[in-house]
Protein backbone atom coordinates (compact mmCIF):
# COMPACT_ATOMS: atom_id res chain seq x y z
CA UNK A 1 111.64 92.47 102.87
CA UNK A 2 113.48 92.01 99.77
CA UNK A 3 115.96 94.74 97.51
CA UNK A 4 113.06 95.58 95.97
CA UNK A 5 111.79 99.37 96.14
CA UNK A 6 108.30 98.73 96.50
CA UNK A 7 106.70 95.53 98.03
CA UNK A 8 102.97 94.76 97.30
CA UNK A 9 101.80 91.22 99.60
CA UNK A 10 98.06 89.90 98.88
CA UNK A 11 96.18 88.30 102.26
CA UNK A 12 92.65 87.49 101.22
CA UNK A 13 91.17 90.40 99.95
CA UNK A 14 93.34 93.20 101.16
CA UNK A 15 96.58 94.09 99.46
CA UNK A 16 99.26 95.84 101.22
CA UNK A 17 102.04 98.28 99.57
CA UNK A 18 105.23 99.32 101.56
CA UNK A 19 107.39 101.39 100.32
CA UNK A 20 110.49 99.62 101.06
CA UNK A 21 114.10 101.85 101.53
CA UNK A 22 114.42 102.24 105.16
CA UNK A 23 117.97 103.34 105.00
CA UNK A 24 116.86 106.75 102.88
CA UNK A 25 113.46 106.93 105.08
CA UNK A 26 111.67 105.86 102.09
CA UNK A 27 112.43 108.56 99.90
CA UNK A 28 110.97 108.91 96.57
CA UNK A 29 113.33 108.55 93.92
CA UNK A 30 112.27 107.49 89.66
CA UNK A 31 112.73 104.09 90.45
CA UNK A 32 110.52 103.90 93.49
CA UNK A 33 108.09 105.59 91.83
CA UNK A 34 107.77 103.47 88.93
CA UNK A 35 108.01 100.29 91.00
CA UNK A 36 104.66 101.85 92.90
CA UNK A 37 103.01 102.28 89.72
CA UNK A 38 103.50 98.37 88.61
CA UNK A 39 102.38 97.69 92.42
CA UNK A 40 99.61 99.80 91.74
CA UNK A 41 98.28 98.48 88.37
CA UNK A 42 98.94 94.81 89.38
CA UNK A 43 96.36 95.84 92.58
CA UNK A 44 93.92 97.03 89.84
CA UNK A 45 94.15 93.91 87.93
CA UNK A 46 92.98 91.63 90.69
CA UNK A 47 88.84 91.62 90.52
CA UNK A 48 89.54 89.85 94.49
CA UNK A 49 90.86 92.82 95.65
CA UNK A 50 88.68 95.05 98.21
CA UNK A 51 90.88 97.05 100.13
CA UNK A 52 94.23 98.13 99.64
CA UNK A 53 96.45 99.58 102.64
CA UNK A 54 99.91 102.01 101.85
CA UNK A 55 102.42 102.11 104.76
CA UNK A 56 106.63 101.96 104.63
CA UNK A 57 109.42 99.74 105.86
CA UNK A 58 110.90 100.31 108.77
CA UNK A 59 110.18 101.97 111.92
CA UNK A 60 111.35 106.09 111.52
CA UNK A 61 109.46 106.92 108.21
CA UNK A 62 106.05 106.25 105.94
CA UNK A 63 107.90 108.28 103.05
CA UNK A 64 110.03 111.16 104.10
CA UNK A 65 109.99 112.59 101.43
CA UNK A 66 111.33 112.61 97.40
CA UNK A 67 114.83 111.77 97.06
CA UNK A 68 116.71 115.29 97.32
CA UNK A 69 120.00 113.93 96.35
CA UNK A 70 118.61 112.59 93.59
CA UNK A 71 116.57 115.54 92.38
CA UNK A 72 119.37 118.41 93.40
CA UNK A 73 121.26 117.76 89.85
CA UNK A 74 117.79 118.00 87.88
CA UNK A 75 117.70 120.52 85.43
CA UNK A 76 113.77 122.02 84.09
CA UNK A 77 112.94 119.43 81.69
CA UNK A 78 114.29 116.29 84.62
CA UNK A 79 112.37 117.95 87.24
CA UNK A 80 109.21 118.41 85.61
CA UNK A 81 109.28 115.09 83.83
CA UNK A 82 109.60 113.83 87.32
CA UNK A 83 106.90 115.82 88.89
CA UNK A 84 104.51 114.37 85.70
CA UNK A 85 105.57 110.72 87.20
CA UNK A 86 105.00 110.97 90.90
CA UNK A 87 101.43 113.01 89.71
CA UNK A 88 100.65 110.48 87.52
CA UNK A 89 101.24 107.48 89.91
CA UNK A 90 99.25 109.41 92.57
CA UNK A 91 96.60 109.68 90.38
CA UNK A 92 96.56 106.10 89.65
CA UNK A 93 96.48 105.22 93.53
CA UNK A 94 93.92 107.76 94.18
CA UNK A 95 91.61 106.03 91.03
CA UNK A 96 91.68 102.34 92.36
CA UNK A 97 88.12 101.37 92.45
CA UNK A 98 88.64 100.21 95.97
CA UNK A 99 89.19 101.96 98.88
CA UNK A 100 93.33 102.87 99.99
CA UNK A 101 94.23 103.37 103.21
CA UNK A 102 97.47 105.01 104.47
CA UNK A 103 99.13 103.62 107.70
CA UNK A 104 101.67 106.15 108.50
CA UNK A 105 103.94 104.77 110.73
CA UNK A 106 106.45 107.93 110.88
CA UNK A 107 107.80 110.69 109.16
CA UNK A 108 105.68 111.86 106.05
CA UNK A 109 107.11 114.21 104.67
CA UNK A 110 106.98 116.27 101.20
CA UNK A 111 106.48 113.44 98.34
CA UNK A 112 105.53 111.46 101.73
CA UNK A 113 102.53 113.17 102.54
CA UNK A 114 101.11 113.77 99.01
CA UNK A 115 101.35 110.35 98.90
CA UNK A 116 98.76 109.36 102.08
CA UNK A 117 96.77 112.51 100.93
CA UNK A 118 96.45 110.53 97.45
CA UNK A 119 94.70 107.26 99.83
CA UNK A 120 91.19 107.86 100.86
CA UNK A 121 91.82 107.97 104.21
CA UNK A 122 94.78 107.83 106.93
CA UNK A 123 95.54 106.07 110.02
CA UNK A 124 98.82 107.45 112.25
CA UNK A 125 100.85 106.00 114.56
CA UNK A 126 101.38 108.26 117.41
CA UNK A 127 105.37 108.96 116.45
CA UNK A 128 103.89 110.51 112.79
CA UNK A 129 104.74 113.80 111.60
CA UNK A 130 103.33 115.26 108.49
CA UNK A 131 104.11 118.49 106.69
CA UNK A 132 105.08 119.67 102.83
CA UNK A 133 108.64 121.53 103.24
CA UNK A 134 109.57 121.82 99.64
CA UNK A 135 109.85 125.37 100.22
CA UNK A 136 112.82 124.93 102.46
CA UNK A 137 114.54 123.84 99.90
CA UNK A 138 113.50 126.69 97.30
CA UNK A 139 110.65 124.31 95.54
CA UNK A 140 106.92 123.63 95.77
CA UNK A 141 105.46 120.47 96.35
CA UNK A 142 105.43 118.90 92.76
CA UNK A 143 103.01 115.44 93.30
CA UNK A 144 99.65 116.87 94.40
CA UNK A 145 100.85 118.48 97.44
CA UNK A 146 99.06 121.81 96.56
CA UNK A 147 96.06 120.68 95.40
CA UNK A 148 95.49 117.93 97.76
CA UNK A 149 96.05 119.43 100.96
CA UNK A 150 93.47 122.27 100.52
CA UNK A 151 90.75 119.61 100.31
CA UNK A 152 91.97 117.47 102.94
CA UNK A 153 91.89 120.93 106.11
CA UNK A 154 91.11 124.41 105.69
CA UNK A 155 92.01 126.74 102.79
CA UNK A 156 94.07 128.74 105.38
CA UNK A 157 95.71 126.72 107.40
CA UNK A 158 96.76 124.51 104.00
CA UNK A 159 98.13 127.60 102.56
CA UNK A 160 100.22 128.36 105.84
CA UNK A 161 101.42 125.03 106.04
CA UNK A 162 102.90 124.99 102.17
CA UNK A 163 104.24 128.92 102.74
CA UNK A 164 106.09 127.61 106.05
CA UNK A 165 107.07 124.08 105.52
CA UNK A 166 105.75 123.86 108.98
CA UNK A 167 105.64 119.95 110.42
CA UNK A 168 102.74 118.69 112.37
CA UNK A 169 102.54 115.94 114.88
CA UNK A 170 99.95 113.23 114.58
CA UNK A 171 97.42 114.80 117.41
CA UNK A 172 97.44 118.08 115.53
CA UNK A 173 96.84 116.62 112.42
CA UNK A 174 94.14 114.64 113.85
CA UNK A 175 92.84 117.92 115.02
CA UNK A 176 93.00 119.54 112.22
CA UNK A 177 91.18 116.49 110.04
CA UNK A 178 94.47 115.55 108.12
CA UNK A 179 93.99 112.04 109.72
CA UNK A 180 91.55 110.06 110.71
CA UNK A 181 92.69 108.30 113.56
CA UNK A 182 95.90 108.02 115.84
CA UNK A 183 96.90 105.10 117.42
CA UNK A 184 100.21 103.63 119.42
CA UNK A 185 102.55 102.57 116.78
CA UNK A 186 103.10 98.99 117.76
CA UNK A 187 99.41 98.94 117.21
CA UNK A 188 99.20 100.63 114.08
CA UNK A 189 99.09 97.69 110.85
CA UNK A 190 97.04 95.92 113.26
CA UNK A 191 94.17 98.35 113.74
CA UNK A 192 94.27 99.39 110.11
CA UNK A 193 94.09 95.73 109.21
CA UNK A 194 90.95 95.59 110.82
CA UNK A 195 89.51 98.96 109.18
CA UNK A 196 90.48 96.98 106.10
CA UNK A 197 88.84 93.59 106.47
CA UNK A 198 85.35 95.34 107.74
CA UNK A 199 85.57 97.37 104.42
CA UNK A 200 86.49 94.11 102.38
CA UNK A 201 83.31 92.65 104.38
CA UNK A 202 80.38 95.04 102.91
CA UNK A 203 79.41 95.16 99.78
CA UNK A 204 82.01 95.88 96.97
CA UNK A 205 80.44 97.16 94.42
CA UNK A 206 78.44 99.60 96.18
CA UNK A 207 82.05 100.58 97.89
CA UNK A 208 83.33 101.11 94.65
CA UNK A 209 80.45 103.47 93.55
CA UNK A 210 80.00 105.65 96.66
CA UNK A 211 84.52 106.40 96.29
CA UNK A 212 83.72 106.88 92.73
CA UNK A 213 81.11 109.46 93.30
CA UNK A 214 82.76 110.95 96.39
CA UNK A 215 86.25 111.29 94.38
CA UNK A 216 84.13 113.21 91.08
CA UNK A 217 81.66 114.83 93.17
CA UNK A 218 84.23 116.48 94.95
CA UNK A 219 84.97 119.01 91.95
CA UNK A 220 81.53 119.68 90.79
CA UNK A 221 78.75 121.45 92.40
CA UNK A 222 75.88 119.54 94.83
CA UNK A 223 73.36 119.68 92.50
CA UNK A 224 75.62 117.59 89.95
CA UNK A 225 76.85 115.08 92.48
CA UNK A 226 73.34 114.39 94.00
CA UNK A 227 72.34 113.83 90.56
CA UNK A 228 75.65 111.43 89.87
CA UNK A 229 74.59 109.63 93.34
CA UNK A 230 71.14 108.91 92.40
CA UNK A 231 72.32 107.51 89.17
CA UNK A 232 74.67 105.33 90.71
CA UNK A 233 72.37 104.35 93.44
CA UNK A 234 69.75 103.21 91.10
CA UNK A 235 72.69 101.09 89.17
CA UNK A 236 73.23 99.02 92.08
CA UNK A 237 69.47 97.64 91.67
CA UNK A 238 70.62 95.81 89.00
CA UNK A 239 73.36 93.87 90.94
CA UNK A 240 73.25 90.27 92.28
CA UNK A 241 75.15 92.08 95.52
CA UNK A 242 72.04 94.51 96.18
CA UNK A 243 69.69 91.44 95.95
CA UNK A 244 71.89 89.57 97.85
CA UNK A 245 72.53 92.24 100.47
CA UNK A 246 68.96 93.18 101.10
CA UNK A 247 67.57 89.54 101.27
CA UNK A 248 70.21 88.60 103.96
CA UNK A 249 69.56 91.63 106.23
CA UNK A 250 65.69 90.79 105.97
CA UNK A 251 66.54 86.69 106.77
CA UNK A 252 68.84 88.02 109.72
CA UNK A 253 72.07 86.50 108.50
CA UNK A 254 75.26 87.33 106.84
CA UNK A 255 75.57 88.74 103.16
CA UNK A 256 77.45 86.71 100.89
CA UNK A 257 78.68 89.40 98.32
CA UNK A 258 79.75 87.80 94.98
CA UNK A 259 81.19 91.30 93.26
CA UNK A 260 78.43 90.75 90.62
C-alpha cells in the first residue's frame, strides 16, 4: 500500500478500491473522499472494466466511519458542504454501469456503512459489524445513510437502527438482508474475487442494463419498471453480445462477449 488515501488496482476486468488509512480505521475525511471520487471516475473511464469490488486496508475496519476529529470543528456551511461531497461520491459509486461489490472485512461504521449500502451488493467477513451511530454523537447520518438503509431491510427495523445507533454483527445482518453473504475473513477477497470474475464472465451489456433498470426501477411504480425492462430487453436484440450469447449456448460452447 502506498500514502495514498484511496488505492484503485486493475486485474483483468475487475477493479478493486481500498480505502487505505488503517491507522484511523479508514475514516472518511475530505481528502479521502475526493481521492474515491478520482478512483471512481477513472473506474468509469475504462470500457474493460466489468466488475468493480470496494473493501479497506488493514485487518480491524472496511470504513469506520467519517473522520470525527476532523468534522467536530465544522461549522453549518463545512458540514453540509461535506455531507454534499460524501453524497455526491456515493452517488457516483452507486451509478457505475457495472456492478460494485463491497467486501467488508471489519468495522463499518457510520460514513462506513453508507458506503457498502452505496455497492450493489455486500460480502462480510465474519469479524464485520455494521451500524449508523451518528446519533451518538448528536448528528444524523449525512451520506445516504437514511435513505439507503430503508431499502436495503425493513422500514422498522432501519428506523430503530438510525434512532439507536445500535451495531450489528455480520450473522444478524445477514439475517436481516443487510448482506448477502458471510464468510471467514481470511477467506473473504478471495470468495468475492470469484463473485467478481463470474459476473465479469456473462454478458456485460446486458449486466449493465438489468443494474440500470433495477437502480431506476427501484423509485417508480411496477407498472413503470416492467415497462423500462421490456424496453431495455428489446435493446439488447440489437447487440453483437445477444447474437453472440444466444448462438454459443445453442452450439454448446462458451460465449465470447465483445461489449458491443
Amino acid at each position: 500500500m502506498s500514502d495514498s488515501p484511496v488505492e484503485l488496482t486493475h486485474v483483468g476486468a475487475i477493479s478493486t478500491i481500498t480505502i487505505n488509512r488503517p491507522s484511523s480505521l479508514n475514516s472518511l475525511n475530505r481528502e479521502t473522499l475526493e481521492a474515491l471520487a478520482g478512483a471512481i471516475a477513472q473506474v468509469a473511464d475504462r470500457s474493460e472494466v466489468r466488475c468493480v469490488i470496494v473493501t479497506g486496508a488493514g485487518d480491524r475496519a472496511f470504513v469506520a466511519g467519517a473522520d470525527i476529529e476532523a468534522m467536530s470543528s465544522m461549522g453549518e456551511a463545512d458540514a453540509a458542504a461535506f455531507a454534499e461531497l460524501g453524497g455526491s461520491t456515493f452517488a457516483a459509486l452507486e451509478a457505475l454501469p457495472v456492478p460494485v461489490i463491497a467486501a467488508v472485512n471489519g468495522f463499518a461504521l457510520g460514513g462506513g456503512c453508507e458506503l457498502a449500502m452505496a455497492c450493489d451488493f455486500i460480502y462480510a467477513s465474519n469479524k464485520a459489524k455494521f451500524g449508523q451511530p451518528e446519533v451518538k454523537l448528536g448528528v444524523l447520518p449525512g451520506f445516504g445513510g437514511t435513505q439507503r438503509l430503508l431499502r436495503r431491510v425493513s422500514l422498522g427495523l432501519a428506523r430503530e437502527l438510525t434512532y439507536t445507533g445500535r451495531m450489528l454483527g455480520a450473522e444478524e445482518a445477514l439475517r436481516v438482508g443487510l448482506v448477502n453473504a458471510v464468510v471467514p475473513r481470511a477467506e473473504l477477497l478471495d470468495t468475492v474475487t470469484a463473485v467478481a470474475n463470474e459476473i465479469a464472465g456473462v454478458g456485460p451489456l446486458a449486466v449493465s442494463a438489468a443494474k440500470r433498470v433495477m437502480l431506476e426501477g427501484a423509485d417508480t411504480s411496477l407498472g413503470d419498471g416492467v415497462a423500462m425492462e421490456a424496453r431495455a430487453f428489446g435493446a439488447l436484440f440489437a447487440s453483437a453480445d445477444q447474437k453472440e450469447g444466444m448462438v454459443a449456448f445453442l452450439a454448446k460452447r462458451p460465449a465470447d462477449f465483445q461489449k458491443r
